[in-house]
PDB file of N, CA and C in Angstrom:
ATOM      1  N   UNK A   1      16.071  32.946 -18.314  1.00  0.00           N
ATOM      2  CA  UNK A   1      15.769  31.625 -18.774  1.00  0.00           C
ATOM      3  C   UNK A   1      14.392  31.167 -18.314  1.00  0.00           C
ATOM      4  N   UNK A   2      14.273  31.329 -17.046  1.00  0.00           N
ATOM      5  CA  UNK A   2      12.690  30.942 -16.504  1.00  0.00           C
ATOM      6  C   UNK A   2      11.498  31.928 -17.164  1.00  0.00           C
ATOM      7  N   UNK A   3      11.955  32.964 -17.384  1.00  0.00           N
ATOM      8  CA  UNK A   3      10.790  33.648 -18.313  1.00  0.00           C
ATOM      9  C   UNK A   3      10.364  33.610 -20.074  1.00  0.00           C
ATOM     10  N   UNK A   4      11.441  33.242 -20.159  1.00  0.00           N
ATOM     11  CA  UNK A   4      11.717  32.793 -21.957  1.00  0.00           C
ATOM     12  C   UNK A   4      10.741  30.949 -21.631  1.00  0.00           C
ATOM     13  N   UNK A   5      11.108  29.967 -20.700  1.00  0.00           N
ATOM     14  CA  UNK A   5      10.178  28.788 -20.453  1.00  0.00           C
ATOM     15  C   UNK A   5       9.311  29.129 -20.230  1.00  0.00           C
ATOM     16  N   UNK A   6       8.702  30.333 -19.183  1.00  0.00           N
ATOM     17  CA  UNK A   6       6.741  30.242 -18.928  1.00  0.00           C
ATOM     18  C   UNK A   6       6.244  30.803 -20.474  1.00  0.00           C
ATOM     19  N   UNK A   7       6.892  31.536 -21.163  1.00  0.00           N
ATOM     20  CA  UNK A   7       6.386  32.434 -22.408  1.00  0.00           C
ATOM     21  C   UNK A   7       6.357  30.826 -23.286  1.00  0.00           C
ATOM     22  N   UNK A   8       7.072  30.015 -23.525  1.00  0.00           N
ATOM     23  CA  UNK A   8       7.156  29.404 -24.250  1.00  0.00           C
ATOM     24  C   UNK A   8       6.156  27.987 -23.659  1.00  0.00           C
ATOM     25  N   UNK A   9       6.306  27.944 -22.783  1.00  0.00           N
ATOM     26  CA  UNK A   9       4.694  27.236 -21.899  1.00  0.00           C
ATOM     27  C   UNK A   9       3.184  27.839 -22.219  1.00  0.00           C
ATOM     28  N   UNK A  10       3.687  28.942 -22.413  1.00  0.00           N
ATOM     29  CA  UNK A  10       2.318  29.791 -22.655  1.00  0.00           C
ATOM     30  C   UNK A  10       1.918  29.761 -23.845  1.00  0.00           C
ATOM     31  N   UNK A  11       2.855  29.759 -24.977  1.00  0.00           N
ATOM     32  CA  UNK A  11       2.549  29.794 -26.280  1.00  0.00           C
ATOM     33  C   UNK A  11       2.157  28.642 -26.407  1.00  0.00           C
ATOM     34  N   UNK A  12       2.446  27.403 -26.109  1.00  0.00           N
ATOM     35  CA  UNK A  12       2.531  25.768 -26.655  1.00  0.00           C
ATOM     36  C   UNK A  12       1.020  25.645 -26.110  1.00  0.00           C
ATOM     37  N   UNK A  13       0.371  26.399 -24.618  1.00  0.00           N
ATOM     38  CA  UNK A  13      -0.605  26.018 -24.571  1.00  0.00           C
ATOM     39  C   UNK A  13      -1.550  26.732 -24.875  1.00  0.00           C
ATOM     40  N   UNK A  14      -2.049  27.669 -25.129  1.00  0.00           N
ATOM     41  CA  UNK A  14      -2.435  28.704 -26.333  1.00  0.00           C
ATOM     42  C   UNK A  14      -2.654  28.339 -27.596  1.00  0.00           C
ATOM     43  N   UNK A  15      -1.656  28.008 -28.408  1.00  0.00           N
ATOM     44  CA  UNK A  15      -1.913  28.034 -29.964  1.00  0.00           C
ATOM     45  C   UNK A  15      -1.301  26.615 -30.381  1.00  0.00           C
ATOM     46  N   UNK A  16      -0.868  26.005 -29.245  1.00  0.00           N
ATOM     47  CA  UNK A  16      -0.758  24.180 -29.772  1.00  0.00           C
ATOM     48  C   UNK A  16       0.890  24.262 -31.220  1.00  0.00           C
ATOM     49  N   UNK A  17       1.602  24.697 -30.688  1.00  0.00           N
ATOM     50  CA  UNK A  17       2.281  24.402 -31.708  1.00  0.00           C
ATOM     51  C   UNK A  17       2.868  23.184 -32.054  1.00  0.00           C
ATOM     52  N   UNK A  18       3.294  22.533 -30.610  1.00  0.00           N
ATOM     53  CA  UNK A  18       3.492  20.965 -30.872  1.00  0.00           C
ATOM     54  C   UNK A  18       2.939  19.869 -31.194  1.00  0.00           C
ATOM     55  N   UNK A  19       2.244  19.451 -32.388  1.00  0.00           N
ATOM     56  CA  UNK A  19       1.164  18.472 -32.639  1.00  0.00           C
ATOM     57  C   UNK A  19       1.773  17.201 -32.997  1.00  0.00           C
ATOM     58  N   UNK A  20       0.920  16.404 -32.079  1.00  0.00           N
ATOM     59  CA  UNK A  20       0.900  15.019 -32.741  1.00  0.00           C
ATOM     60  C   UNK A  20       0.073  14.036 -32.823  1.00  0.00           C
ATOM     61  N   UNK A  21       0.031  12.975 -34.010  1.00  0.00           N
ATOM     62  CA  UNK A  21      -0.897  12.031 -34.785  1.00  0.00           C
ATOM     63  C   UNK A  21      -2.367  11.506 -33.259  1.00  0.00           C
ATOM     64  N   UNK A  22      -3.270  12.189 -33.646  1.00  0.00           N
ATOM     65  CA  UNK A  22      -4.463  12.037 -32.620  1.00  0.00           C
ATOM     66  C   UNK A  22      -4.680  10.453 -32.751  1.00  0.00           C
ATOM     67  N   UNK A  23      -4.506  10.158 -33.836  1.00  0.00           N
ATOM     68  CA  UNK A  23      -4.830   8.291 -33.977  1.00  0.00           C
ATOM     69  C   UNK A  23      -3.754   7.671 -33.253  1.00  0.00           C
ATOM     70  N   UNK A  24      -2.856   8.252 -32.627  1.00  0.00           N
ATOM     71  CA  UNK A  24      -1.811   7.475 -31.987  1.00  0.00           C
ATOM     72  C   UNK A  24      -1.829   8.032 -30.479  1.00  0.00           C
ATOM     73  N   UNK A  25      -2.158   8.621 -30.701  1.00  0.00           N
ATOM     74  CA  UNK A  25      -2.033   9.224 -29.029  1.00  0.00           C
ATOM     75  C   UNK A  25      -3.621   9.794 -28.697  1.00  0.00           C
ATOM     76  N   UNK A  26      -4.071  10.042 -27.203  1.00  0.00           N
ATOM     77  CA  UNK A  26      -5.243  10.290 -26.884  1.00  0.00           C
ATOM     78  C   UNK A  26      -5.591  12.038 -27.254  1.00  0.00           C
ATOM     79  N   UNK A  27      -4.783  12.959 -27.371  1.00  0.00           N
ATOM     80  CA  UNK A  27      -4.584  14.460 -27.818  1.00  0.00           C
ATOM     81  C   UNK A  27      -4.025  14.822 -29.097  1.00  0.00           C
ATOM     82  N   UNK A  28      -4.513  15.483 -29.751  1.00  0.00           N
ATOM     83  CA  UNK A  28      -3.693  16.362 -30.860  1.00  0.00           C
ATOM     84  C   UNK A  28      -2.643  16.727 -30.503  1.00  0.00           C
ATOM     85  N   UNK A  29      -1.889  17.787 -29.363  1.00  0.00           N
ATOM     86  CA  UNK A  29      -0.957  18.497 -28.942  1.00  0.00           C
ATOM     87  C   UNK A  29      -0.533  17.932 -27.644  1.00  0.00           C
ATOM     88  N   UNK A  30       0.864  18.919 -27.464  1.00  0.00           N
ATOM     89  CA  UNK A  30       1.122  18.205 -26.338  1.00  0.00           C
ATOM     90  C   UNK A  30       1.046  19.089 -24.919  1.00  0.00           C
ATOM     91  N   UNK A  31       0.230  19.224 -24.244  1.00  0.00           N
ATOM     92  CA  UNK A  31       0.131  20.135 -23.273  1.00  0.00           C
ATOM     93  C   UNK A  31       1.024  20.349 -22.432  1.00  0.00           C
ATOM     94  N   UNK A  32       1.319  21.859 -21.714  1.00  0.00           N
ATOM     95  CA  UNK A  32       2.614  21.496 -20.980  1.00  0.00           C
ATOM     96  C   UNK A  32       1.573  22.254 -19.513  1.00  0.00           C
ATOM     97  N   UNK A  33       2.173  21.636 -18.732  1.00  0.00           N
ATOM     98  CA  UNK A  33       1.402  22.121 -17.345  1.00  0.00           C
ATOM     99  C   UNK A  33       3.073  22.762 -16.355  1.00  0.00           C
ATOM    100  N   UNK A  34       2.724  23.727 -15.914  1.00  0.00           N
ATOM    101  CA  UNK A  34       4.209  24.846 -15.295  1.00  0.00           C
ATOM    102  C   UNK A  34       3.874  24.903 -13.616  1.00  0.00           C
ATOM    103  N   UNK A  35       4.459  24.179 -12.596  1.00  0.00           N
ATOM    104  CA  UNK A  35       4.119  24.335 -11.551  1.00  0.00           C
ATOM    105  C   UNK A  35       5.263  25.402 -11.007  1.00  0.00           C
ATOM    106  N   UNK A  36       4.634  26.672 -10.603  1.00  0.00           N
ATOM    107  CA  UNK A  36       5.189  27.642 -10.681  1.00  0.00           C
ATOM    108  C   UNK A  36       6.348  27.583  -9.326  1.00  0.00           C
ATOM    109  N   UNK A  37       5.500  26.591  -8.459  1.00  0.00           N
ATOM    110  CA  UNK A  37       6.941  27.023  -7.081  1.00  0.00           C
ATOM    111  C   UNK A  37       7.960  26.278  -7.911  1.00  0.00           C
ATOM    112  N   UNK A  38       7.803  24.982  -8.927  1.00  0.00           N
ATOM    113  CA  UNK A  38       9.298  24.386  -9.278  1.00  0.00           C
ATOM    114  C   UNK A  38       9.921  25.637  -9.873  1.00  0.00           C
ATOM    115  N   UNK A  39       9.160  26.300 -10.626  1.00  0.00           N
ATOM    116  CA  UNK A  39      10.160  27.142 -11.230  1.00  0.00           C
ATOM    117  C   UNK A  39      10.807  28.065 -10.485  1.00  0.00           C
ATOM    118  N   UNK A  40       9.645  28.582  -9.194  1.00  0.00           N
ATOM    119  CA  UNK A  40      10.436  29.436  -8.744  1.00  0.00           C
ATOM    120  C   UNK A  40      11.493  29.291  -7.436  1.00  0.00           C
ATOM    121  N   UNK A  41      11.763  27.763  -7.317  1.00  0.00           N
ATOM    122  CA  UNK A  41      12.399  26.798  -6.557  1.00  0.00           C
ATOM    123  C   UNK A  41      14.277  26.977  -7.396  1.00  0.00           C
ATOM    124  N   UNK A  42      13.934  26.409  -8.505  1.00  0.00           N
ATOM    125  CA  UNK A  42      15.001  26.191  -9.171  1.00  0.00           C
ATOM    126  C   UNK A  42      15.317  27.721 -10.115  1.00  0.00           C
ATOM    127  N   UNK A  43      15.098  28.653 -10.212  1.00  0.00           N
ATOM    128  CA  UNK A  43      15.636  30.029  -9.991  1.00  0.00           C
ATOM    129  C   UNK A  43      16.303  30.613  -9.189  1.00  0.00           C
ATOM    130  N   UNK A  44      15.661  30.524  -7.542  1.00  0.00           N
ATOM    131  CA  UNK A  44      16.560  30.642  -6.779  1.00  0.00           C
ATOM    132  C   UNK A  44      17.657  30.038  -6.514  1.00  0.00           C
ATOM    133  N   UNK A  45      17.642  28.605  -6.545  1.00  0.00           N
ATOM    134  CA  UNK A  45      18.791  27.903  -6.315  1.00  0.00           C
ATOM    135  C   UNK A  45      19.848  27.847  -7.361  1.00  0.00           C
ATOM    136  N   UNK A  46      19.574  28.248  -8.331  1.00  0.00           N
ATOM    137  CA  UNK A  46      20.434  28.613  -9.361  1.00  0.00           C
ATOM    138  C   UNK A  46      20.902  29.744  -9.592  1.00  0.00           C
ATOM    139  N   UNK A  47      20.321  30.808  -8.637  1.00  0.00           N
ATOM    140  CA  UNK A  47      20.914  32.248  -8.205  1.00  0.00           C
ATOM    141  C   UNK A  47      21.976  31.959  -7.066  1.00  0.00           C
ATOM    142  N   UNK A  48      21.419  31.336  -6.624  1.00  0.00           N
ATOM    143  CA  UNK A  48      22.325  30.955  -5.030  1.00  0.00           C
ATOM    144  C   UNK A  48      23.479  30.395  -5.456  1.00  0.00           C
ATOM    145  N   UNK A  49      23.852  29.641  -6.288  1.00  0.00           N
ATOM    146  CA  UNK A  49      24.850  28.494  -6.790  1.00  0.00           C
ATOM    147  C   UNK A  49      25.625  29.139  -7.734  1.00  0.00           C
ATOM    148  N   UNK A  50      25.325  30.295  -8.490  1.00  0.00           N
ATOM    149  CA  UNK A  50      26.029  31.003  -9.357  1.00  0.00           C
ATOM    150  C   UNK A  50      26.360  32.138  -8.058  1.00  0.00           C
ATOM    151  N   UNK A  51      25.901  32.322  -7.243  1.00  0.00           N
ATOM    152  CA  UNK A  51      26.282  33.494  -6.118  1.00  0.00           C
ATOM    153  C   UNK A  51      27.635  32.676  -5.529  1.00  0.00           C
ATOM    154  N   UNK A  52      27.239  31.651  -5.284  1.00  0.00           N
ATOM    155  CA  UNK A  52      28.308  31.017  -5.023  1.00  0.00           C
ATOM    156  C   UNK A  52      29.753  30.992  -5.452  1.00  0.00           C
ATOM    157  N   UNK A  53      29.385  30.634  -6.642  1.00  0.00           N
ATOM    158  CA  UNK A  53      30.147  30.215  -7.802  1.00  0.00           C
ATOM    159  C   UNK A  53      31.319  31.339  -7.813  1.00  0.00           C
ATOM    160  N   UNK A  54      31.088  32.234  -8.056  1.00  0.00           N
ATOM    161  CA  UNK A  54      31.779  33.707  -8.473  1.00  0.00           C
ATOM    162  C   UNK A  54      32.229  34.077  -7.197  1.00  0.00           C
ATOM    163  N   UNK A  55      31.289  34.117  -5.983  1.00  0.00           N
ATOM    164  CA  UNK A  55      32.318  34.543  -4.917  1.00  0.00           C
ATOM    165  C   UNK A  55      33.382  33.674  -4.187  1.00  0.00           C
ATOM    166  N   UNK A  56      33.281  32.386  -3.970  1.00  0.00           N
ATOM    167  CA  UNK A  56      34.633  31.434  -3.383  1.00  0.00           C
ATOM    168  C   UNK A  56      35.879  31.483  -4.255  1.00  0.00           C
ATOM    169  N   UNK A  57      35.855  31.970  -5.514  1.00  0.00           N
ATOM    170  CA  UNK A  57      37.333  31.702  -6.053  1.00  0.00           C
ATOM    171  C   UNK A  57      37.994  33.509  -6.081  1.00  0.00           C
ATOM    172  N   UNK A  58      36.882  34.402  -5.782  1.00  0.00           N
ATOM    173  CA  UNK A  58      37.291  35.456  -5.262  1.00  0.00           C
ATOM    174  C   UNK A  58      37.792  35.450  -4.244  1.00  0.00           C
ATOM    175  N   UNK A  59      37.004  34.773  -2.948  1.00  0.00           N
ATOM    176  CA  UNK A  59      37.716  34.838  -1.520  1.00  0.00           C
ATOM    177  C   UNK A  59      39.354  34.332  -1.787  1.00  0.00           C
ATOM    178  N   UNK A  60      39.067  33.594  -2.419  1.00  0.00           N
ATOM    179  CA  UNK A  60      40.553  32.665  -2.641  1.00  0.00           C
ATOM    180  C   UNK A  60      41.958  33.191  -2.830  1.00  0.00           C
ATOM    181  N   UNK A  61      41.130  34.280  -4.120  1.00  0.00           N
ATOM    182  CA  UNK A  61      42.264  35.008  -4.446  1.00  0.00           C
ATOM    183  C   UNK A  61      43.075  36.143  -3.947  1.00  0.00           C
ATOM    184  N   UNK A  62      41.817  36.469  -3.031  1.00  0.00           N
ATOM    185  CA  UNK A  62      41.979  37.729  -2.078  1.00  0.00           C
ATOM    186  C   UNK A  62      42.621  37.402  -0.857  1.00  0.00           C
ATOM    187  N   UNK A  63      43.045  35.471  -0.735  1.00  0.00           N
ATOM    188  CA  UNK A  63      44.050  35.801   0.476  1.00  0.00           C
ATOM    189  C   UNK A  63      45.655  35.224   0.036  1.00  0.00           C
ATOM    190  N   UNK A  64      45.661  35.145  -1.227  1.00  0.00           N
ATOM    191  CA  UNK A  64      46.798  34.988  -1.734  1.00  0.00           C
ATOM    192  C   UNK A  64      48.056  36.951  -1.868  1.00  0.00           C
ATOM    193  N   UNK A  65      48.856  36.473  -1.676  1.00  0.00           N
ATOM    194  CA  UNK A  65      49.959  37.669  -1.632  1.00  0.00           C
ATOM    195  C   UNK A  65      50.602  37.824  -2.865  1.00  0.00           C
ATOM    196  N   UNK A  66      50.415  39.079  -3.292  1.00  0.00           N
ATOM    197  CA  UNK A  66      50.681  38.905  -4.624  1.00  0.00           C
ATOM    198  C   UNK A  66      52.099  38.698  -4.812  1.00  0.00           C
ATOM    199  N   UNK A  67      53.258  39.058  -4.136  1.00  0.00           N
ATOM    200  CA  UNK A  67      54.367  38.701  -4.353  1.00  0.00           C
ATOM    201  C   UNK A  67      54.992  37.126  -4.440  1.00  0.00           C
ATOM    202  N   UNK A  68      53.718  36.372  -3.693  1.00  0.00           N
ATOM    203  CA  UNK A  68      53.437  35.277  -4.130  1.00  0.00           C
ATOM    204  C   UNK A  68      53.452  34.162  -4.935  1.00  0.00           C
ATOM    205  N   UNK A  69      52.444  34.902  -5.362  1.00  0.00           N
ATOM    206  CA  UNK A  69      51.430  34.389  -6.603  1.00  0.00           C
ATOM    207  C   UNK A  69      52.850  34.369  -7.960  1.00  0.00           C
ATOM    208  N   UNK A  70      53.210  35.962  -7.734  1.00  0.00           N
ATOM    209  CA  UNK A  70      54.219  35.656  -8.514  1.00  0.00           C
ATOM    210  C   UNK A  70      55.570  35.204  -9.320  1.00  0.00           C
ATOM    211  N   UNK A  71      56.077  34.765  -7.637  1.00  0.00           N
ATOM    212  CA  UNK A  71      56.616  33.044  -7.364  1.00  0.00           C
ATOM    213  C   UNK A  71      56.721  32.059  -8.451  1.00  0.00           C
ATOM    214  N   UNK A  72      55.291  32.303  -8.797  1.00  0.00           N
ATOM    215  CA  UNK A  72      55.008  30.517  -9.289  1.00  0.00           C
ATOM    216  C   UNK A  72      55.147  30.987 -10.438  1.00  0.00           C
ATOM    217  N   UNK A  73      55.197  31.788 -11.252  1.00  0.00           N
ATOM    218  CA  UNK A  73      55.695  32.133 -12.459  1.00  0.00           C
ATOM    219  C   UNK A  73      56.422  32.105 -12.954  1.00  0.00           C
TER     220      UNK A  73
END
């Protein structure tokens, strides 16, 4: 996802695909400016949080007994 946004940061500021009315606004296009630690801020933490994510309902399950579990059925 963060590389599909700088490519698409890159294109918009490159070849201007987003234009708008210069008589209304001070620019033709709309420039996008990419401050790279945000991105590479919120990559990690969105690695970390999906790392997360997937391993606590594993731990979870791994201290349940399966003869248990199948109890509740």
């Amino acid at each position: 996802g963060s590389a599909l946004a700088l490519f698409l940061a890159w294109l918009q500021n490159h070849y201007k695909l987003i234009t708008v009315p210069e008589d209304v606004y001070f620019m033709d296009f709309i420039p996008v400016d990419v401050n790279l630690a945000h991105v590479g801020i919120v990559t990690i933490v969105s690695v970390i949080f999906s790392v997360i994510a997937a391993i606590w309902p594993t731990i979870r399950a791994g201290k349940i007994q399966p003869a248990k579990a199948l109890n509740y059925e």
